[in-house]
Protein backbone atom coordinates (compact mmCIF):
# COMPACT_ATOMS: atom_id res chain seq x y z
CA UNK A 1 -14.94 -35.36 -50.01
CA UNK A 2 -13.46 -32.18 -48.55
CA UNK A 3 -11.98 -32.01 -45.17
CA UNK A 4 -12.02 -29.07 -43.12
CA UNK A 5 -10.20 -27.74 -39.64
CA UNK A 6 -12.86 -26.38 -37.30
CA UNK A 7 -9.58 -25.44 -35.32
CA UNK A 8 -6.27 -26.29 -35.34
CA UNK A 9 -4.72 -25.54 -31.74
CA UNK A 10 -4.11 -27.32 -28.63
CA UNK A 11 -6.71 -27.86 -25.78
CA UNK A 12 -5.43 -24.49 -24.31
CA UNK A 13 -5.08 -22.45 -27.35
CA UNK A 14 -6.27 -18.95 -26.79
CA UNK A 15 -4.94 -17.30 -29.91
CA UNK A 16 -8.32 -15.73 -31.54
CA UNK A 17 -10.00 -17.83 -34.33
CA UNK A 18 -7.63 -20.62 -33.62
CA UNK A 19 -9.96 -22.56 -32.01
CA UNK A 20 -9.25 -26.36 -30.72
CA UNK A 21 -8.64 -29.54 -33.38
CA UNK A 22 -11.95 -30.80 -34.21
CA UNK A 23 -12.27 -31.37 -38.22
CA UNK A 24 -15.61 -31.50 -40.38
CA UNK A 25 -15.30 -34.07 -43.48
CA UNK A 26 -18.00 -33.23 -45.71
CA UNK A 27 -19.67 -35.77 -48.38
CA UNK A 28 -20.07 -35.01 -51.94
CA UNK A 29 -24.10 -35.84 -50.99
CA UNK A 30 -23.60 -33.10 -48.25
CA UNK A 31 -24.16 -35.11 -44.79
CA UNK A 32 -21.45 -33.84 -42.72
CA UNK A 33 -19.48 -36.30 -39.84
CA UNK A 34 -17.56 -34.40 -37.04
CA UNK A 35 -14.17 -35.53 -35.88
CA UNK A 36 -14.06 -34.78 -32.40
CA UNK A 37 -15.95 -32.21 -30.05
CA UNK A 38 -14.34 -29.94 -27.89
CA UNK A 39 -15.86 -27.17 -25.82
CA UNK A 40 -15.00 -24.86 -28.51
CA UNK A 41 -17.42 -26.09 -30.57
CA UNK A 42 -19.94 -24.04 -30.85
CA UNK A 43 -18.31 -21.21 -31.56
CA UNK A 44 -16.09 -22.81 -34.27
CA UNK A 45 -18.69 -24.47 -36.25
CA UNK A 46 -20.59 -20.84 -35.99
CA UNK A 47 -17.39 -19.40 -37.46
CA UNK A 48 -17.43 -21.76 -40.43
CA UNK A 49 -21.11 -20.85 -40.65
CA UNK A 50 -22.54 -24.26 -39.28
CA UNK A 51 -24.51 -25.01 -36.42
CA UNK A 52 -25.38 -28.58 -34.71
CA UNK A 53 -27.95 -29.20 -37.32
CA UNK A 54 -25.51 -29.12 -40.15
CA UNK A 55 -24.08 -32.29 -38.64
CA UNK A 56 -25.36 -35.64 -39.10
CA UNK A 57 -22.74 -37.91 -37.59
CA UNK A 58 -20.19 -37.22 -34.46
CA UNK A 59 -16.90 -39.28 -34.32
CA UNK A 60 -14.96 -39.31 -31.04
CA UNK A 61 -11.61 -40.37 -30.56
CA UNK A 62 -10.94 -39.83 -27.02
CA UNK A 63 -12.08 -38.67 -24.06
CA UNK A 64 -10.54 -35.05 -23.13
CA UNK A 65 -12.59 -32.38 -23.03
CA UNK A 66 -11.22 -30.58 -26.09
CA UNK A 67 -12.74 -33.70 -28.07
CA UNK A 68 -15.96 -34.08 -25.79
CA UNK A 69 -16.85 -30.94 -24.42
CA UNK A 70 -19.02 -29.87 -26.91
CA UNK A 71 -21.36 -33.00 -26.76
CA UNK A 72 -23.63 -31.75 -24.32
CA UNK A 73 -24.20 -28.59 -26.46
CA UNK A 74 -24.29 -30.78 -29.23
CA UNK A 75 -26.65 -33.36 -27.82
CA UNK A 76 -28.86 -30.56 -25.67
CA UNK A 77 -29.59 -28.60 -29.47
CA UNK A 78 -30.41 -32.03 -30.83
CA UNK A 79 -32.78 -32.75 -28.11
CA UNK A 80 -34.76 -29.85 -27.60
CA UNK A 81 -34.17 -28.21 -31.15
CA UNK A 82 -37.25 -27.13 -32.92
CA UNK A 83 -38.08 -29.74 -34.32
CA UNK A 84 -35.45 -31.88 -32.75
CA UNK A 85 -33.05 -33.83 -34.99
CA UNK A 86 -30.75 -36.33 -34.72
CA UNK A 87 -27.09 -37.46 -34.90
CA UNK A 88 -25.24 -40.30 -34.70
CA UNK A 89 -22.02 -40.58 -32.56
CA UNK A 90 -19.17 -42.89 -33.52
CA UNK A 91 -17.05 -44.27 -30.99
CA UNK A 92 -15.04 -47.31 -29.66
CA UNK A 93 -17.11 -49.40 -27.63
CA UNK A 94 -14.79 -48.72 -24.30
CA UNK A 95 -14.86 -44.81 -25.13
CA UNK A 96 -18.78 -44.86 -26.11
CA UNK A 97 -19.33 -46.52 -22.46
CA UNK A 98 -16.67 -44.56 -20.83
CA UNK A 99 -17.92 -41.70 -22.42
CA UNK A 100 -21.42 -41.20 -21.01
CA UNK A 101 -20.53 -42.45 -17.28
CA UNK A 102 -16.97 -40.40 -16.62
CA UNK A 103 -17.80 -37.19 -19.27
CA UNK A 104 -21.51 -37.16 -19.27
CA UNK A 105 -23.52 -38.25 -17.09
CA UNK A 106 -23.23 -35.00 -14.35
CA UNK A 107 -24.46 -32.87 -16.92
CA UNK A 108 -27.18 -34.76 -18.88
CA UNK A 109 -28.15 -37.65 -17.06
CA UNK A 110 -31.37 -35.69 -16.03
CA UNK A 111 -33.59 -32.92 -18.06
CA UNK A 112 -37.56 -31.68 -16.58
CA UNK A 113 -39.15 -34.72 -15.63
CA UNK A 114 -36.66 -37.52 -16.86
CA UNK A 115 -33.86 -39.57 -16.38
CA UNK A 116 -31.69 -39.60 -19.31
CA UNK A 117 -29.35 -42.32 -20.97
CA UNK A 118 -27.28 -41.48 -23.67
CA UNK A 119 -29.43 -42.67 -26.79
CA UNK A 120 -32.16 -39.80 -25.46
CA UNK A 121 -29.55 -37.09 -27.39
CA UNK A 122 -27.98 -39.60 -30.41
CA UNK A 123 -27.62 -42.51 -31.77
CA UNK A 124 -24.76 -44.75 -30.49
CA UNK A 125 -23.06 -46.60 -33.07
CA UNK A 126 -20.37 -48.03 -31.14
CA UNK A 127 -17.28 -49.65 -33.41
CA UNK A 128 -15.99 -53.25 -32.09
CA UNK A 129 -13.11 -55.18 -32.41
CA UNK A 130 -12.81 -54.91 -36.48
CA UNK A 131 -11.81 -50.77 -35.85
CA UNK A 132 -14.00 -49.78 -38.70
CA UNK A 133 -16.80 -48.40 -39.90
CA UNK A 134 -18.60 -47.31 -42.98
CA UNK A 135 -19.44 -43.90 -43.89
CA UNK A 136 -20.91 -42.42 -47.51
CA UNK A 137 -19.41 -45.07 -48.99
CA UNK A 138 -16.16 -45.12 -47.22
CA UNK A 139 -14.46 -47.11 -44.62
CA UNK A 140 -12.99 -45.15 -42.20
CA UNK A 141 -10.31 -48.00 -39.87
CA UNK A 142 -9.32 -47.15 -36.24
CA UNK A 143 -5.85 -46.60 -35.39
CA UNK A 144 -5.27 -46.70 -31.64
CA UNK A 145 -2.49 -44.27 -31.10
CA UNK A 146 -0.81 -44.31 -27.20
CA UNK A 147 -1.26 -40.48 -26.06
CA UNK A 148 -1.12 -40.84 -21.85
CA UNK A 149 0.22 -43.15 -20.49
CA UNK A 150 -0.52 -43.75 -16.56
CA UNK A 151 1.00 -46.05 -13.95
CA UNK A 152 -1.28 -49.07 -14.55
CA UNK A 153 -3.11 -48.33 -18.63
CA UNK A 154 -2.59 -46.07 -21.84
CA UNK A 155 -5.19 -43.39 -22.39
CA UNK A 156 -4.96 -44.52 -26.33
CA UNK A 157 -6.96 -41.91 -28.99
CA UNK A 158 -8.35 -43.01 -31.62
CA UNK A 159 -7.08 -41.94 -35.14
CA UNK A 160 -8.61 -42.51 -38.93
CA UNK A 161 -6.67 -44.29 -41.86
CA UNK A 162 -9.47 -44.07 -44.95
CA UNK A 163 -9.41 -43.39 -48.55
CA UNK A 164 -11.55 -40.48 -50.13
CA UNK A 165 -11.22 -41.44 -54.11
CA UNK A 166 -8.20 -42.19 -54.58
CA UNK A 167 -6.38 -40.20 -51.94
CA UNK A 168 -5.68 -42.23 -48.66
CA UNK A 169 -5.69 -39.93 -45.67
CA UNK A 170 -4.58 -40.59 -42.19
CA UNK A 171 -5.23 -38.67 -39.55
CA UNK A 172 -3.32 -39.01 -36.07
CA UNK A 173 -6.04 -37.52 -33.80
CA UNK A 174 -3.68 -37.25 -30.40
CA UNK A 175 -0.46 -39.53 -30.15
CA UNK A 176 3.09 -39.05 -28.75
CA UNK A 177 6.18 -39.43 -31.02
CA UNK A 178 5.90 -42.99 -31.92
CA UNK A 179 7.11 -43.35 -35.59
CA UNK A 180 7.29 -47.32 -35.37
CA UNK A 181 4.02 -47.57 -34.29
CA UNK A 182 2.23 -45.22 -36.55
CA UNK A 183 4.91 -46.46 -39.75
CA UNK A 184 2.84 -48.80 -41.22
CA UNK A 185 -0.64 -45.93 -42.13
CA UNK A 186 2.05 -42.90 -42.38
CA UNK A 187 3.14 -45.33 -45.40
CA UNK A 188 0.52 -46.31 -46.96
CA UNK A 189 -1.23 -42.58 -47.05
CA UNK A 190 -0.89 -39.76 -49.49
CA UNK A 191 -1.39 -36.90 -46.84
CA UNK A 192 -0.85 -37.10 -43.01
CA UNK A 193 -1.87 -35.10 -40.51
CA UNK A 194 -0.03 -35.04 -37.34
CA UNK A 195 -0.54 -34.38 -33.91
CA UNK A 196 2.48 -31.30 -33.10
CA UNK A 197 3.17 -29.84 -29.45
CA UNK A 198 4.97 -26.44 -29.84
CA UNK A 199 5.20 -25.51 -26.38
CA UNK A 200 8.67 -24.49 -24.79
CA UNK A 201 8.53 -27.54 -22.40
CA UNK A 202 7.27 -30.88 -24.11
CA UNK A 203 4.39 -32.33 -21.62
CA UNK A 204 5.31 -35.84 -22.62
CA UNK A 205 1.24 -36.28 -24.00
CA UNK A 206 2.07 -35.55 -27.77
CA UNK A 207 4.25 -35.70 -30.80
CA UNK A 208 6.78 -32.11 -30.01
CA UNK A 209 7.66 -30.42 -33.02
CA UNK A 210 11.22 -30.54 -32.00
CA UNK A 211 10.89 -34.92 -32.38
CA UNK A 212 8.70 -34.84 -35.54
CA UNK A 213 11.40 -32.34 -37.53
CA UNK A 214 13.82 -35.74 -37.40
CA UNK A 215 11.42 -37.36 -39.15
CA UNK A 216 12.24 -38.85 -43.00
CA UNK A 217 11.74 -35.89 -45.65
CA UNK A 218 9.68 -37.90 -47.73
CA UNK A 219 7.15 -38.20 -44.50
CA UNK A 220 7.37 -34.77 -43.59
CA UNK A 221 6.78 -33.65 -47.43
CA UNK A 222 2.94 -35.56 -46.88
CA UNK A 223 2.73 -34.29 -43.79
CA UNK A 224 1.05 -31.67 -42.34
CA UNK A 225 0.63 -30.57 -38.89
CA UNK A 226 -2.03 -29.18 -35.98
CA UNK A 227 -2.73 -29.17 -32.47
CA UNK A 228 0.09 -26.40 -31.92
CA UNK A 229 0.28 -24.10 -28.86
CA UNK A 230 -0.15 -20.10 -28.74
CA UNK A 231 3.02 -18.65 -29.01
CA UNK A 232 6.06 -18.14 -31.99
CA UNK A 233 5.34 -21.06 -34.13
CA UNK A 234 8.10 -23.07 -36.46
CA UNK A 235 8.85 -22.32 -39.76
CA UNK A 236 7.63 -25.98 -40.97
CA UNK A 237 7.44 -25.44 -44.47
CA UNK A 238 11.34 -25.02 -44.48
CA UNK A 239 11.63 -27.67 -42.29
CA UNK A 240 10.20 -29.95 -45.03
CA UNK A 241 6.49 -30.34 -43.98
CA UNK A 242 3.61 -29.44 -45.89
CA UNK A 243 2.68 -26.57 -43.83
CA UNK A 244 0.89 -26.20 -40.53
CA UNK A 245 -2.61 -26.21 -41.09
CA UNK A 246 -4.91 -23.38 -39.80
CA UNK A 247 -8.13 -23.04 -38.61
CA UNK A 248 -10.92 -23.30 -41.24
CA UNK A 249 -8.57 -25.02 -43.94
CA UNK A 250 -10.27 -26.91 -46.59
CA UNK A 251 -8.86 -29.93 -47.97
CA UNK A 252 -10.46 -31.31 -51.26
CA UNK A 253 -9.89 -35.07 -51.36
């Protein structure tokens, strides 16, 4: 299996090539599942020299637009490609539902001379209350991780605990600092990656660089880290982490 950064910035990032946190993990058979979809997405997969066709199966952890804005591109190429094709698309079954009537449904809900649902561009395999699903061979597990939290509910995303031979990966998707919570898969897995704010002024929605440095060595030697701002980043290999992970970054499990 090899894992690879479409982009490694924030929602925001502007820095050239750095392109938002959506990740490809590619089979040894070659079918290719996306790990989020952000509006960048079309020009990151064309800078790792894919296209929407390359990908057979879309996972999507929550519902901000740098993780969804890309699906109507996505779903739009799959529809009217020539010939068309098709892709499945992964999702909790509160974010699958969620996703098509508050992200959606504006955009795509009608095309020349039809009303659309969301199974007219993929194939909704929604995941229920067991948190996992099987792909090539592997069984990727849900981990809910709290990123907003409003007056009345938690905006949770959706990260992936799995094992790819024998290396057992976990993968934070967007979380605040909450070491307790995520303790028990940072543990258990050989290389994390992390969710890391850079920005001057924390915004309270993820894991700050300036928490995460705190953090056990032996964590923060397994751990490396993405979703950084534009700007002066940290030196995080001499703060003990693996490195921070750039756009396009291959990683052979």
């Amino acid at each position: 299996m090899e894992l690879m950064f479409l982009g490694a910035g924030s929602a925001f990032c502007l820095t050239p090539g750095c392109y938002q946190s959506n990740m490809v993990l590619t089979s040894p058979s070659g079918r290719r599942l996306l790990i989020d979809c952000g509006s960048d997405v079309r020009f990151s997969l064309a800078a790792a020299g894919l296209g929407p066709r390359d990908i057979s199966d879309i996972y999507i952890s929550h519902l901000h637009a740098d993780h969804v804005g890309g699906l109507e591109y996505m779903g739009f190429s799959s529809r009217f490609g020539s010939p068309p094709f098709s892709m499945n698309l992964v999702a909790t079954e509160k974010v699958m539902d969620d996703l098509w009537v508050h992200s959606l449904y504006g955009g795509m809900s009608m095309t020349a001379g039809d009303d659309c649902v969301l199974a007219d561009f993929f194939t909704p395999a929604p995941v229920g209350a067991s948190n996992r699903f099987l792909w090539e061979g592997i069984e990727l597990e849900l981990v809910p991780t709290r990123h907003v939290e409003g007056k009345h509910e938690i905006m949770y995303s959706y990260g992936l605990f799995f094992q790819a031979g024998s290396t057992r990966v976990f993968l934070t998707t967007d979380t605040v600092f909450a070491p307790d919570d995520l303790a028990p898969f940072i543990e258990r897995a050989d290389i994390v990656f992390h969710d890391c704010e850079t920005i001057a002024q924390p915004t309270g929605v993820h894991a700050h660089y300036r928490e995460l440095v705190g953090l056990p060595a032996p964590v923060k030697a397994k751990t490396w880290l993405y979703h950084y701002n534009d700007g002066e980043r940290p030196d995080a290999v001499g703060d003990g982490f693996r490195g921070l992970v750039s756009a396009r970054q291959t990683f052979r499990l």
